[in-house]
C-alpha atoms as a PDB file:
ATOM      1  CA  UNK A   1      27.435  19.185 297.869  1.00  0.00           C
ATOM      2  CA  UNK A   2      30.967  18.573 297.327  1.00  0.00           C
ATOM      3  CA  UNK A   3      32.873  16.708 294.388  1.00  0.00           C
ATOM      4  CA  UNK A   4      35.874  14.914 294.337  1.00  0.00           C
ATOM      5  CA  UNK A   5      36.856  14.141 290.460  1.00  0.00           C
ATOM      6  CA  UNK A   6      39.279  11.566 291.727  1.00  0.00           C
ATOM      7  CA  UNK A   7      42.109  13.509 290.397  1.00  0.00           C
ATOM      8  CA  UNK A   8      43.900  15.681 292.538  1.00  0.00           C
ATOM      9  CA  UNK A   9      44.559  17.965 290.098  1.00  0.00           C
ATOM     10  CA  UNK A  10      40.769  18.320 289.153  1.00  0.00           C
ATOM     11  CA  UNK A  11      39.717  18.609 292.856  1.00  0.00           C
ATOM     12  CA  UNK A  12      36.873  21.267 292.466  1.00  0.00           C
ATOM     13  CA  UNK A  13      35.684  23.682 295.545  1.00  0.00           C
ATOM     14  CA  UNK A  14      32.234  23.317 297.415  1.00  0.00           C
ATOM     15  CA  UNK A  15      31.229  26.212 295.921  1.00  0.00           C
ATOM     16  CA  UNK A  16      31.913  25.280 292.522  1.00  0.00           C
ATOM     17  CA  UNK A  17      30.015  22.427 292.453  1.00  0.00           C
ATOM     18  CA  UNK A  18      27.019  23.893 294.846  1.00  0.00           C
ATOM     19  CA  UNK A  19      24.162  24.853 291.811  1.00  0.00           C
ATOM     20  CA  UNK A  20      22.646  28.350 292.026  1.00  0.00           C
ATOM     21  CA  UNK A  21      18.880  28.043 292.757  1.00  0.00           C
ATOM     22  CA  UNK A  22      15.731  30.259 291.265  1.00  0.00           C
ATOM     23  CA  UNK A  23      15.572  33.615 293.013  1.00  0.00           C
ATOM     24  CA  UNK A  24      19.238  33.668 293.236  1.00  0.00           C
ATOM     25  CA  UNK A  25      21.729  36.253 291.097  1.00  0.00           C
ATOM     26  CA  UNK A  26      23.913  34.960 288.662  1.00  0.00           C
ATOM     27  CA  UNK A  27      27.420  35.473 289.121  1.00  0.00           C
ATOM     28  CA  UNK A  28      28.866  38.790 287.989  1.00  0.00           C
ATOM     29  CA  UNK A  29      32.161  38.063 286.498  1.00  0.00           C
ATOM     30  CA  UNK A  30      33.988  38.852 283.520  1.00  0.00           C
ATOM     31  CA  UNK A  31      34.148  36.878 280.147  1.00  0.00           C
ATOM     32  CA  UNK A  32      36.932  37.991 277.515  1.00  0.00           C
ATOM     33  CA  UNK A  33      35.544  37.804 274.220  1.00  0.00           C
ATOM     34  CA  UNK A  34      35.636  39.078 270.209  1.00  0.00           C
ATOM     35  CA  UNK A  35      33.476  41.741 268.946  1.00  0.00           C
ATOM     36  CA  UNK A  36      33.776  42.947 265.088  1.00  0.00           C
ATOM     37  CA  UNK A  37      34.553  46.717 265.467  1.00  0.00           C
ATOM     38  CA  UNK A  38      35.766  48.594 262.111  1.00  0.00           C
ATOM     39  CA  UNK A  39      35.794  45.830 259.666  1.00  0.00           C
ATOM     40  CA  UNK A  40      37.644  43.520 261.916  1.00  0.00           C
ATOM     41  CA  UNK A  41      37.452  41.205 265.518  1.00  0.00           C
ATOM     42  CA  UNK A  42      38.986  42.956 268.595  1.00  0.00           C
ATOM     43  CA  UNK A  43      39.461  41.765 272.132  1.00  0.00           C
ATOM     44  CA  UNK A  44      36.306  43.018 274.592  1.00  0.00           C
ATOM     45  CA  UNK A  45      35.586  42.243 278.456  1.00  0.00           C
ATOM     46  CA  UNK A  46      32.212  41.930 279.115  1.00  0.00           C
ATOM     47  CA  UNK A  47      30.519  41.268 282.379  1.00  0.00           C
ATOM     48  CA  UNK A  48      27.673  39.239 283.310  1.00  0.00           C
ATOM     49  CA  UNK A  49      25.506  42.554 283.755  1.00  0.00           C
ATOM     50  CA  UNK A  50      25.879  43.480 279.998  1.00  0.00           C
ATOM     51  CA  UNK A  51      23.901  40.289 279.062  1.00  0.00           C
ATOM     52  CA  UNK A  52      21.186  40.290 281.413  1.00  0.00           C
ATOM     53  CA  UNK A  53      20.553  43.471 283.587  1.00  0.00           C
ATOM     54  CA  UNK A  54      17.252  45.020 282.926  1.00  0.00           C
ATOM     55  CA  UNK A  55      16.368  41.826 280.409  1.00  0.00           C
ATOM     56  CA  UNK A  56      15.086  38.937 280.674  1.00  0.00           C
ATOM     57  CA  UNK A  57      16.865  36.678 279.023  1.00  0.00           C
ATOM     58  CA  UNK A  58      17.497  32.476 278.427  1.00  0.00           C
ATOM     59  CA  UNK A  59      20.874  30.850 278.777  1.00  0.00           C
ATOM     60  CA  UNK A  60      21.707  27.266 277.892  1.00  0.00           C
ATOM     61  CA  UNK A  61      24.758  25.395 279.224  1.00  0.00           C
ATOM     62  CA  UNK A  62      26.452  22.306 277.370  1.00  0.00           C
ATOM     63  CA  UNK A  63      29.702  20.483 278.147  1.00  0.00           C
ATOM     64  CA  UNK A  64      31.218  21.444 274.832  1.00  0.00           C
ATOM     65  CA  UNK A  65      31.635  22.729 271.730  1.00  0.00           C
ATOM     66  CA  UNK A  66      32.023  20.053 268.491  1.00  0.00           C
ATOM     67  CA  UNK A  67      30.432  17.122 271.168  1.00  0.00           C
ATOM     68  CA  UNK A  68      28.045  15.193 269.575  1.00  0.00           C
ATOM     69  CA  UNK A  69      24.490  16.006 271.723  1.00  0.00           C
ATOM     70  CA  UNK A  70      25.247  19.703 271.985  1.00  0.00           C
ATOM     71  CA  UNK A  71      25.948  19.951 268.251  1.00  0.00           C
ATOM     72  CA  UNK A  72      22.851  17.782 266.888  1.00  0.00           C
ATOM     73  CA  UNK A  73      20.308  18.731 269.234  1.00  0.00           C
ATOM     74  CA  UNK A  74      21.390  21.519 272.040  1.00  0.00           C
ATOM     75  CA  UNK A  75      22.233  24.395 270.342  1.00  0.00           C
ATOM     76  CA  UNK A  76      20.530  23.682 267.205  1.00  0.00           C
ATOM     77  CA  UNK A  77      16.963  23.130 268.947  1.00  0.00           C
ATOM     78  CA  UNK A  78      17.751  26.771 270.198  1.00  0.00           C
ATOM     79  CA  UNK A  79      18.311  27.888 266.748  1.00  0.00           C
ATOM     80  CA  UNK A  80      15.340  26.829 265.389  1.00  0.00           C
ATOM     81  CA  UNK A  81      12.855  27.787 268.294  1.00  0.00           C
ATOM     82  CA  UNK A  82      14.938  31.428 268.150  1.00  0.00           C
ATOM     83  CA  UNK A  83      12.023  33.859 267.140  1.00  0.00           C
ATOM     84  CA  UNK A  84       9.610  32.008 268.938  1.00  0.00           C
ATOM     85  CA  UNK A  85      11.618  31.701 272.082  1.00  0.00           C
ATOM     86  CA  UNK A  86      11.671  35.773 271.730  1.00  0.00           C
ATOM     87  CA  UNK A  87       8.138  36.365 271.229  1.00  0.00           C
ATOM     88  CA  UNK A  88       7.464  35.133 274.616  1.00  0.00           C
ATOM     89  CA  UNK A  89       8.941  38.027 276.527  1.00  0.00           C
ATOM     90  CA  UNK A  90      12.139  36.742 276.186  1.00  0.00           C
ATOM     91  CA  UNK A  91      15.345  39.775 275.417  1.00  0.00           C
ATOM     92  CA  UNK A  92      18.027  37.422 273.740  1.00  0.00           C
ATOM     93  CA  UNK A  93      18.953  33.538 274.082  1.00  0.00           C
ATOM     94  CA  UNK A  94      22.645  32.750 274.789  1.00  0.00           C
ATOM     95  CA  UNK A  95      24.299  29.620 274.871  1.00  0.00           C
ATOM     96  CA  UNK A  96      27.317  29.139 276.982  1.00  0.00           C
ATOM     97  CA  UNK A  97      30.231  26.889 277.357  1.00  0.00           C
ATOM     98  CA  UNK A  98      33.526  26.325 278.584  1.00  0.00           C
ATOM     99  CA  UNK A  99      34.987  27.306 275.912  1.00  0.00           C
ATOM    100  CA  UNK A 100      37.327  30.304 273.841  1.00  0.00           C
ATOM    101  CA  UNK A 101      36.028  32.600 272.055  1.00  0.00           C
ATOM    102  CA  UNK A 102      37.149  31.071 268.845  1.00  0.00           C
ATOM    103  CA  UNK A 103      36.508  27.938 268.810  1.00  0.00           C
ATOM    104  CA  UNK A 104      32.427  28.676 270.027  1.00  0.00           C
ATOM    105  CA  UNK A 105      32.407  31.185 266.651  1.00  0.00           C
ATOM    106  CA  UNK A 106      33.639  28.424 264.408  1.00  0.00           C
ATOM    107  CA  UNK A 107      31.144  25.746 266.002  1.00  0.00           C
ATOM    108  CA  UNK A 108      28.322  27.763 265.750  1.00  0.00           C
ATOM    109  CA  UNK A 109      29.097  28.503 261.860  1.00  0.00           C
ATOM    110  CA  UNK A 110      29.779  25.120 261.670  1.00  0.00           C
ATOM    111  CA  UNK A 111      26.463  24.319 262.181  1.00  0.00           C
ATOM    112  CA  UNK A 112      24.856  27.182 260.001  1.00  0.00           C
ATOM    113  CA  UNK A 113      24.208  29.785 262.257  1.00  0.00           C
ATOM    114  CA  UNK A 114      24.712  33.431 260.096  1.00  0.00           C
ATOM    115  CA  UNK A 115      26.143  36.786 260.986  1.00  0.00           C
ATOM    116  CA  UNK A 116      25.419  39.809 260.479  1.00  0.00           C
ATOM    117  CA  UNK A 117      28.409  42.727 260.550  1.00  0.00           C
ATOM    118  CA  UNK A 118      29.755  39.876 263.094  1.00  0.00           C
ATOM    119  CA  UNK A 119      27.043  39.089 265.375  1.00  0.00           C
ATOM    120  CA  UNK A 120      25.149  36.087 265.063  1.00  0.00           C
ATOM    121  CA  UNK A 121      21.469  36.637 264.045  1.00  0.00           C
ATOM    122  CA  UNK A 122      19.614  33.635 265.970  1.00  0.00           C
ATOM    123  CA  UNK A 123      21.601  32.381 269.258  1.00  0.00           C
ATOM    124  CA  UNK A 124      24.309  34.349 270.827  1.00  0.00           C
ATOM    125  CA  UNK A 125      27.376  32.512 272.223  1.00  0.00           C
ATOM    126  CA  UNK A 126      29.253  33.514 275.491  1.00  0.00           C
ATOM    127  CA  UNK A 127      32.554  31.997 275.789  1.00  0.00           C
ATOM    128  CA  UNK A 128      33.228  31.211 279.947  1.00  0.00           C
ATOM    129  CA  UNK A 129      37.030  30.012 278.806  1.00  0.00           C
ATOM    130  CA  UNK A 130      38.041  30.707 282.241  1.00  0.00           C
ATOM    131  CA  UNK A 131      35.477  28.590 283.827  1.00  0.00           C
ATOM    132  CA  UNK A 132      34.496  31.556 285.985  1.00  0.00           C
ATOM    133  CA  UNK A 133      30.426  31.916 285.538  1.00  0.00           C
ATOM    134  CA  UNK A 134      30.521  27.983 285.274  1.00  0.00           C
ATOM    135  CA  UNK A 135      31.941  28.146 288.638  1.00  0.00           C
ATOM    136  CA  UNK A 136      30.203  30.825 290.078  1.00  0.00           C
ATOM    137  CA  UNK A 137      26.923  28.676 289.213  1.00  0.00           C
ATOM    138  CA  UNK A 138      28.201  25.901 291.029  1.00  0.00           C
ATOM    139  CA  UNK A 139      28.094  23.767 287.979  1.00  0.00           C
ATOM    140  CA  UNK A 140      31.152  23.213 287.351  1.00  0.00           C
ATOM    141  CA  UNK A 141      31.990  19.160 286.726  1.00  0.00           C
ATOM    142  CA  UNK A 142      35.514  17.550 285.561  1.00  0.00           C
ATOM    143  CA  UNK A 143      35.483  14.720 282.690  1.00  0.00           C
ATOM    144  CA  UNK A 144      39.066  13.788 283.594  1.00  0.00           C
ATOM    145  CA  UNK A 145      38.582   9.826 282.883  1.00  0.00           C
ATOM    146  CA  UNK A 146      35.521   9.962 281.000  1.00  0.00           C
ATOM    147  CA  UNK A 147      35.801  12.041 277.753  1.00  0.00           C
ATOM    148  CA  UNK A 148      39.158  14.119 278.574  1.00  0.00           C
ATOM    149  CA  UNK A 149      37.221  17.220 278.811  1.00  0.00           C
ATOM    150  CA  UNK A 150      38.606  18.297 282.252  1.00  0.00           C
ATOM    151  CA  UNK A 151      36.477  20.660 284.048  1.00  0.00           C
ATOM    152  CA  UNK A 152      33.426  22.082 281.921  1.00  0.00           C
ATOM    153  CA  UNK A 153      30.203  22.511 282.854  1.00  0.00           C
ATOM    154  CA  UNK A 154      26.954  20.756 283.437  1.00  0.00           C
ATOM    155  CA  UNK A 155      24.035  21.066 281.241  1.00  0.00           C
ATOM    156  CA  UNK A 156      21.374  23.337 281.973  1.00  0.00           C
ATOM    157  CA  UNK A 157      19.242  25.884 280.799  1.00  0.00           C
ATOM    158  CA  UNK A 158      17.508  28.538 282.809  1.00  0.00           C
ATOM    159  CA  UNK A 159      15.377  31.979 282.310  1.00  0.00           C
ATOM    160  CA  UNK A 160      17.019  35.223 284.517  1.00  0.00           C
ATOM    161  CA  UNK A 161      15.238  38.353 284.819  1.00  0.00           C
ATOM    162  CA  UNK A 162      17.135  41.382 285.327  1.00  0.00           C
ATOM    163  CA  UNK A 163      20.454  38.944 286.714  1.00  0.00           C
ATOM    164  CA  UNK A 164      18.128  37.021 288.813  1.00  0.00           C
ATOM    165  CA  UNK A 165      17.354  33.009 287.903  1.00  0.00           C
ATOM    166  CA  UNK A 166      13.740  33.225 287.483  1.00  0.00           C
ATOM    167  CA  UNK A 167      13.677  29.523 286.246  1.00  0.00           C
ATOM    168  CA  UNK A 168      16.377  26.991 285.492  1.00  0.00           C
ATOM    169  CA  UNK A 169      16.148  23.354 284.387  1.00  0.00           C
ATOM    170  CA  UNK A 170      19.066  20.907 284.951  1.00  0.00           C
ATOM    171  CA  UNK A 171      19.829  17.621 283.587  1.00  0.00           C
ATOM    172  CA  UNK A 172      19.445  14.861 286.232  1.00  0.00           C
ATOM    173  CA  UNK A 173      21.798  12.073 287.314  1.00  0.00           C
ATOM    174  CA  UNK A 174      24.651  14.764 287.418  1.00  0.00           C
ATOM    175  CA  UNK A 175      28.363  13.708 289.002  1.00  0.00           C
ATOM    176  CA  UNK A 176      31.538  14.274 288.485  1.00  0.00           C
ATOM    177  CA  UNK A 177      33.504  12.030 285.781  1.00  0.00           C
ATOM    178  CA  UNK A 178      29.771  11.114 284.272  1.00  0.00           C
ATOM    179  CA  UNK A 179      29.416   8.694 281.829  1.00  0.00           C
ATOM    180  CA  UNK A 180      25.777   9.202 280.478  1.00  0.00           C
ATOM    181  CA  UNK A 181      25.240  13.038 279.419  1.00  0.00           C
ATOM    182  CA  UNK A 182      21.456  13.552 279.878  1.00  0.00           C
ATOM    183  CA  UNK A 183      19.814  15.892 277.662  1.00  0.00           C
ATOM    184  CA  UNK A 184      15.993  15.637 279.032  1.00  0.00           C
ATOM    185  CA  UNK A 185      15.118  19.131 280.781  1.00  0.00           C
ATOM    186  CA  UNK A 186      17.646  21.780 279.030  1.00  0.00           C
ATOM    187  CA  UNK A 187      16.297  21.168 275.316  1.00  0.00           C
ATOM    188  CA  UNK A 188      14.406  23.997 273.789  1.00  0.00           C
ATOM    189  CA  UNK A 189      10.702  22.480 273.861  1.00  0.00           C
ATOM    190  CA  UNK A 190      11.268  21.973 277.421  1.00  0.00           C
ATOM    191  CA  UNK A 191      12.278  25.990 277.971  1.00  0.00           C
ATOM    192  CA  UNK A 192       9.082  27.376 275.369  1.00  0.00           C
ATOM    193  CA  UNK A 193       6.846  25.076 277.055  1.00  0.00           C
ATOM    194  CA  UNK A 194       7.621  27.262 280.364  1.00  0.00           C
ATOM    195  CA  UNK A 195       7.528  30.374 278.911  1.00  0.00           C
ATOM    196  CA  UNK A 196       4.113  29.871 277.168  1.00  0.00           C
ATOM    197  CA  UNK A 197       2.779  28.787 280.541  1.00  0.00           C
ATOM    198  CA  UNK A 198       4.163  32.194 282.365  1.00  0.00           C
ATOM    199  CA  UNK A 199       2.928  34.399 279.179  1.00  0.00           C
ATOM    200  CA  UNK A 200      -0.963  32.401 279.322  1.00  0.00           C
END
């Protein structure tokens, strides 16, 4: 499926806008982030494979950092269903949005979430500034004349086993320039609920 954002300069490709499906990889690319190394935060590139080969793992996708349904449900639902997200087989839970690597730190302290010698104790965050694994999931989607976000992604959540999408949920109604922002199938009842039924 192909989307036209109705601004040429937001035109996305086929492929960015063609979702992944379960039983597919993820895309392998790189995402430029900030460790803490030696008492302070240095640059690191880390790929796709250092989050999720040999693990199984859960990511959730949201539009943005600081938006409203991300900020007072999305990422905080995650926080609270952390430990017993993990106790179901699960590696690590990552959220991920199109966004630097600074401004996803300061949100998630924002809303309470603690480090520890600079990594976050609950919920990890992955910063896809570039767009890149967005893209490479096909979920790419441009807010050019609704919101201003330009190109972000959809929201989604999904489970992948060793790099391989072993379940995903995405939010229906999806198009570019959307108005509503669902937030139905991504939450973190939704993604427990699945993995109690897999561990049962």
């Amino acid at each position: 499926m192909s989307f036209s954002s109705g601004n040429p300069q937001h035109d996305l490709r086929p492929e960015w806008t063609t979702p992944k499906k379960e039983g597919d990889k993820v895309p392998d690319v790189h995402f430029v982030t900030r460790v803490r190394e030696n008492d302070h935060y240095e640059w690191k590139t880390v790929t796709t494979s250092h989050y999720c080969a040999g693990k199984r793992i859960v990511i959730f996708a949201l539009p943005g950092a600081f938006t409203p349904t991300c900020s007072t449900s999305h990422l905080p639902g995650y926080h609270e269903k952390y430990e017993e997200i993990k106790s179901q087989g699960i590696d690590e839970v990552y959220c991920l949005s199109v966004n630097d690597a600074f401004v996803m730190r300061k949100w998630a302290l924002s809303l309470g979430l603690k480090e520890e010698n600079g990594i976050f104790t609950t919920v990890k965050l992955i910063p896809d500034g570039a767009c890149a694994f967005t893209r490479g999931m096909g979920m790419s989607n441009v807010w050019s004349m609704e919101r201003g976000f330009g190109e972000r992604s959809w929201r989604y959540s999904m489970v992948v086993k060793d790099c391989v999408i072993e379940k995903m949920f995405v939010e229906p109604g999806r198009q570019q320039n959307s108005g509503p922002d669902p937030f139905e199938v991504s939450d973190a009842d939704t993604m427990l609920n699945y993995l109690k039924s897999t561990s049962s």
